[in-house]
N, C-alpha and C. Protein backbone atom coordinates (compact mmCIF):
# COMPACT_ATOMS: atom_id res chain seq x y z
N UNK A 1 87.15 152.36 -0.52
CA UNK A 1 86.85 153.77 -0.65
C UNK A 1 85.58 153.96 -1.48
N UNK A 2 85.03 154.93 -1.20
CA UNK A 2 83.48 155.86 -1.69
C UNK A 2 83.94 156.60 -2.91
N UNK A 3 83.34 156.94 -3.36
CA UNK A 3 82.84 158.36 -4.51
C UNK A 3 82.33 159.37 -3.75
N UNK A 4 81.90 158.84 -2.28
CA UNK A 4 80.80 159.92 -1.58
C UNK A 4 81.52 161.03 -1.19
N UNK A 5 81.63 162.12 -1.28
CA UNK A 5 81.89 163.20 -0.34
C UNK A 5 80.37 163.90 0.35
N UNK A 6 81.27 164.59 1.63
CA UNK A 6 80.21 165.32 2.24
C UNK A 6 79.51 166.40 1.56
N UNK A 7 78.28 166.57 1.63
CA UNK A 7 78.06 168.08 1.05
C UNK A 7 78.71 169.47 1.79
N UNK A 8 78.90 170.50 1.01
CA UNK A 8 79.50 171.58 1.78
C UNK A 8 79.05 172.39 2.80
N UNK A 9 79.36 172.83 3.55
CA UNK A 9 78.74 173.53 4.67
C UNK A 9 77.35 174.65 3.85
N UNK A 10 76.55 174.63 4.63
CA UNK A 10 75.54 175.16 4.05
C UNK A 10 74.39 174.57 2.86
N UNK A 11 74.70 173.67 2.69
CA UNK A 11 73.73 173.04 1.65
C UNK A 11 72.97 172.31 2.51
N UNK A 12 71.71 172.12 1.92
CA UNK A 12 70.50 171.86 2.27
C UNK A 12 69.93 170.73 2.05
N UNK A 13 70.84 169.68 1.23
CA UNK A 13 70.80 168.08 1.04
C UNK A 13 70.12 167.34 1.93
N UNK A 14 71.08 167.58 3.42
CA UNK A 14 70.33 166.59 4.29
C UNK A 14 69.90 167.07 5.32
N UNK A 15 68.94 168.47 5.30
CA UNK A 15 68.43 168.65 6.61
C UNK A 15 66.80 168.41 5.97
N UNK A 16 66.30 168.25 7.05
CA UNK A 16 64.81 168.01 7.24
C UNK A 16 63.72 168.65 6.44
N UNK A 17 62.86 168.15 6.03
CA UNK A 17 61.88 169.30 5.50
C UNK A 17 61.02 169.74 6.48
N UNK A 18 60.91 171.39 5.81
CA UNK A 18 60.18 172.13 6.44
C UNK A 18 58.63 171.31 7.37
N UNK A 19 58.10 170.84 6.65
CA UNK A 19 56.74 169.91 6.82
C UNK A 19 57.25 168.98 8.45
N UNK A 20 58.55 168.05 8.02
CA UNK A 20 59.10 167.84 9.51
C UNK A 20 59.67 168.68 10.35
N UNK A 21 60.14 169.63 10.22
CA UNK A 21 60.31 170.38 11.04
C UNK A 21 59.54 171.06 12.15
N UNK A 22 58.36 171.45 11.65
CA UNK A 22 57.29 172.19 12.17
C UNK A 22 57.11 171.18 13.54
N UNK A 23 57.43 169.71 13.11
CA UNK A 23 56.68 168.46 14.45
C UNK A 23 57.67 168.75 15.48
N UNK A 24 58.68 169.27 15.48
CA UNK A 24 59.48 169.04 16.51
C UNK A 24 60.23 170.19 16.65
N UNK A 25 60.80 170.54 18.38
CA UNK A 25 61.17 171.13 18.92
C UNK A 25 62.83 171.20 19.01
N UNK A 26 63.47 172.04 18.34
CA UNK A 26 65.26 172.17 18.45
C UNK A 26 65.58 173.09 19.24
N UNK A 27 67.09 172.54 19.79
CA UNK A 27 67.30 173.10 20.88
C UNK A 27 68.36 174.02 19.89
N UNK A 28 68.66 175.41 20.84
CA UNK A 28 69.58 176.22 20.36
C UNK A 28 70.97 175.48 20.41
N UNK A 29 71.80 176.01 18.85
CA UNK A 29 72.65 175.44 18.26
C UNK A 29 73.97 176.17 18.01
N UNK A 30 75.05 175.37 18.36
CA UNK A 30 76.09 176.40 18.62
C UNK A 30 76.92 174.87 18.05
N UNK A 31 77.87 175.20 17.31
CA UNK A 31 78.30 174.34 16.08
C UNK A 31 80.01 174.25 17.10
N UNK A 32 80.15 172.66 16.84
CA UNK A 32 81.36 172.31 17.20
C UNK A 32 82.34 173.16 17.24
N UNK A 33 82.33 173.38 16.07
CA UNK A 33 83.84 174.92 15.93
C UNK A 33 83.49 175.81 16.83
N UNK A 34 82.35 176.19 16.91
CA UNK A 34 82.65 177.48 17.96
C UNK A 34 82.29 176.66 19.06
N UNK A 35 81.52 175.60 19.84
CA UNK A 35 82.44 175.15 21.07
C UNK A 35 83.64 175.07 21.36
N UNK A 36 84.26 174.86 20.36
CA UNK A 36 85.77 174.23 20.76
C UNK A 36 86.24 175.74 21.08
N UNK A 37 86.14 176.47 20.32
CA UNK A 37 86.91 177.80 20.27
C UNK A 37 86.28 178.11 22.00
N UNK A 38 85.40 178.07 22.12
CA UNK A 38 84.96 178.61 23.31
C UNK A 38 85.72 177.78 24.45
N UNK A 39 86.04 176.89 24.30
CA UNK A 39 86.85 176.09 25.10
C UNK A 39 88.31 176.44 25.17
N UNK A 40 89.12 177.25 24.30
CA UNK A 40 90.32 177.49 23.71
C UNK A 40 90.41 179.05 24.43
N UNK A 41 89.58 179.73 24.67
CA UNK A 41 89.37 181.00 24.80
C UNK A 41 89.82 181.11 26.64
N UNK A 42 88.64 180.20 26.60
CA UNK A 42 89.10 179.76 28.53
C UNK A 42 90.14 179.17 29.06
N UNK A 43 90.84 178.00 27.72
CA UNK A 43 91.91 177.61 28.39
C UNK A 43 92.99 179.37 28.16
N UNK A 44 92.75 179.85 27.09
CA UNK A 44 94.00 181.20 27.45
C UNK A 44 93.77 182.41 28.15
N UNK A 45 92.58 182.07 29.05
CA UNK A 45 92.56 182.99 29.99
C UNK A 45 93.28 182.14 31.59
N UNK A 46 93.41 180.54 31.29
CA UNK A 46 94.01 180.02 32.53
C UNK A 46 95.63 180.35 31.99
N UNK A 47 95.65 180.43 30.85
CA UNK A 47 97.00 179.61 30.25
C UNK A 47 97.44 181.17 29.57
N UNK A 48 97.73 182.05 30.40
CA UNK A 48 97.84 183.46 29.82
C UNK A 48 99.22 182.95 28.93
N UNK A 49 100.99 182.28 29.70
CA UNK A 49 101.80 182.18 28.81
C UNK A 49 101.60 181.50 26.89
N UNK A 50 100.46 181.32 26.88
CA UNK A 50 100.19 180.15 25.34
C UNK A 50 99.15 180.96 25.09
N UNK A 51 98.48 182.15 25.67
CA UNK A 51 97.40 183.06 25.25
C UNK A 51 97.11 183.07 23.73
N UNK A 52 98.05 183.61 23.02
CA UNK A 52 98.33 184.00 22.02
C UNK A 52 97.92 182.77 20.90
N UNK A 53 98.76 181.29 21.31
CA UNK A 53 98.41 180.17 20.34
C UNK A 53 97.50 179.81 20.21
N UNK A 54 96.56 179.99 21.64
CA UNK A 54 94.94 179.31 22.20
C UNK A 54 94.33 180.53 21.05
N UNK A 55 94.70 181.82 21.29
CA UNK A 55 93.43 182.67 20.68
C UNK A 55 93.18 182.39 19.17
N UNK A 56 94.88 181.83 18.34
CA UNK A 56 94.89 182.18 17.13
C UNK A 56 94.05 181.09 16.75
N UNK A 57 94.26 179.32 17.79
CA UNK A 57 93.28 178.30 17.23
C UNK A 57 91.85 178.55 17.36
N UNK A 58 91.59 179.71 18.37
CA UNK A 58 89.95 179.42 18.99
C UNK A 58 89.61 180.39 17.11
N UNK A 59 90.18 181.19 16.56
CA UNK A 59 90.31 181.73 15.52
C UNK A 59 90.02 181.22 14.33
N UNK A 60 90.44 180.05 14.29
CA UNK A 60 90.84 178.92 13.23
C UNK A 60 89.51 178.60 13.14
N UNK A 61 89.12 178.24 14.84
CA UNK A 61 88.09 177.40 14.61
C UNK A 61 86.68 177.74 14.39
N UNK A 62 86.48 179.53 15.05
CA UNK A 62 85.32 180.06 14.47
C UNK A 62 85.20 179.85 13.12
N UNK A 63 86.17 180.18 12.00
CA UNK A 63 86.20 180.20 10.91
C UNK A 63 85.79 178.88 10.21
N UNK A 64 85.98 177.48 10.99
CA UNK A 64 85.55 176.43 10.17
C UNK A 64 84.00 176.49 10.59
N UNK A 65 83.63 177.57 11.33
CA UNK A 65 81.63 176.86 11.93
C UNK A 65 81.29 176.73 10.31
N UNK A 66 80.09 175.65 10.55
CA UNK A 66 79.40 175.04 9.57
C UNK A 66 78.34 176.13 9.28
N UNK A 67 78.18 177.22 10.00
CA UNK A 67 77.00 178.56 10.19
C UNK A 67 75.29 177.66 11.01
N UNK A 68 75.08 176.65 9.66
CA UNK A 68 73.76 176.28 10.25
C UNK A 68 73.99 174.78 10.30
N UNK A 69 72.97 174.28 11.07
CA UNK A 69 72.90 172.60 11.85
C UNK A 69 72.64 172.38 10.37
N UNK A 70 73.44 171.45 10.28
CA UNK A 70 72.81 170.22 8.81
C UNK A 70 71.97 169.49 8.65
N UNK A 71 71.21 169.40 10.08
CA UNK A 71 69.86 168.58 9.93
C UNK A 71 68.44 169.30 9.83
N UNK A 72 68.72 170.17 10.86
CA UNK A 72 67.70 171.36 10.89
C UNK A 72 67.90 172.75 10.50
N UNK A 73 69.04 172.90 9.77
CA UNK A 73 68.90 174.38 9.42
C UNK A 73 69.26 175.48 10.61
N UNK A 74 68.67 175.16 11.95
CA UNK A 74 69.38 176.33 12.31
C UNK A 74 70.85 176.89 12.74
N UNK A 75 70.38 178.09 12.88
CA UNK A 75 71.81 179.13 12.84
C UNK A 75 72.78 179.10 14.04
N UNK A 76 74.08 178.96 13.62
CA UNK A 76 74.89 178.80 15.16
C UNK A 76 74.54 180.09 15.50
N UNK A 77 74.49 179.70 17.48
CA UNK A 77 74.11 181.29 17.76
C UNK A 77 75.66 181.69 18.43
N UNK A 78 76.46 181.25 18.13
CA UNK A 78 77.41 181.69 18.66
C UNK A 78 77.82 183.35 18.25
N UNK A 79 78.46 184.13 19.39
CA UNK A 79 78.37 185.57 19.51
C UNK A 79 79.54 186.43 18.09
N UNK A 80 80.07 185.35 17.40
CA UNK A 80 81.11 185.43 17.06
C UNK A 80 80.87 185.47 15.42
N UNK A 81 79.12 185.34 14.82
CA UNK A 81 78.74 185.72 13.77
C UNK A 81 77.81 186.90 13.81
């Protein structure tokens, strides 16, 4: 075992500096949590009887988004902030 923990969502530890940034081109960013949720959303529109469990996790999971990429800073664009 480490001492290491992750830094917390939103800290700025390990994304890029501005200076690298400028060299390169990022693609729009939509953060695991809210994929998944977006995935959860569709299964309870197939899965109307479990509607309810799918919505409360797709719920869960907006709430864990990280907001911005940890490498580059940008902002999830998901519709749901």
């Amino acid at each position: 075992m480490t001492d290491w923990t992750p830094p917390p969502p939103g800290d700025t530890r390990e994304q890029l500096p501005d200076a690298i940034l400028t060299l390169i081109e990022t693609a729009p960013y939509t953060s695991t949590a809210c994929e998944t949720a977006g995935l959860l959303a569709e299964a309870a529109a197939v899965h109307t009887d479990q509607a309810d469990e799918l919505g409360a996790w797709a719920d869960r999971m907006h709430q864990r988004c990280r907001i911005n990429h940890k490498y580059t800073g940008r902002l999830c664009g998901c519709s749901c902030h």
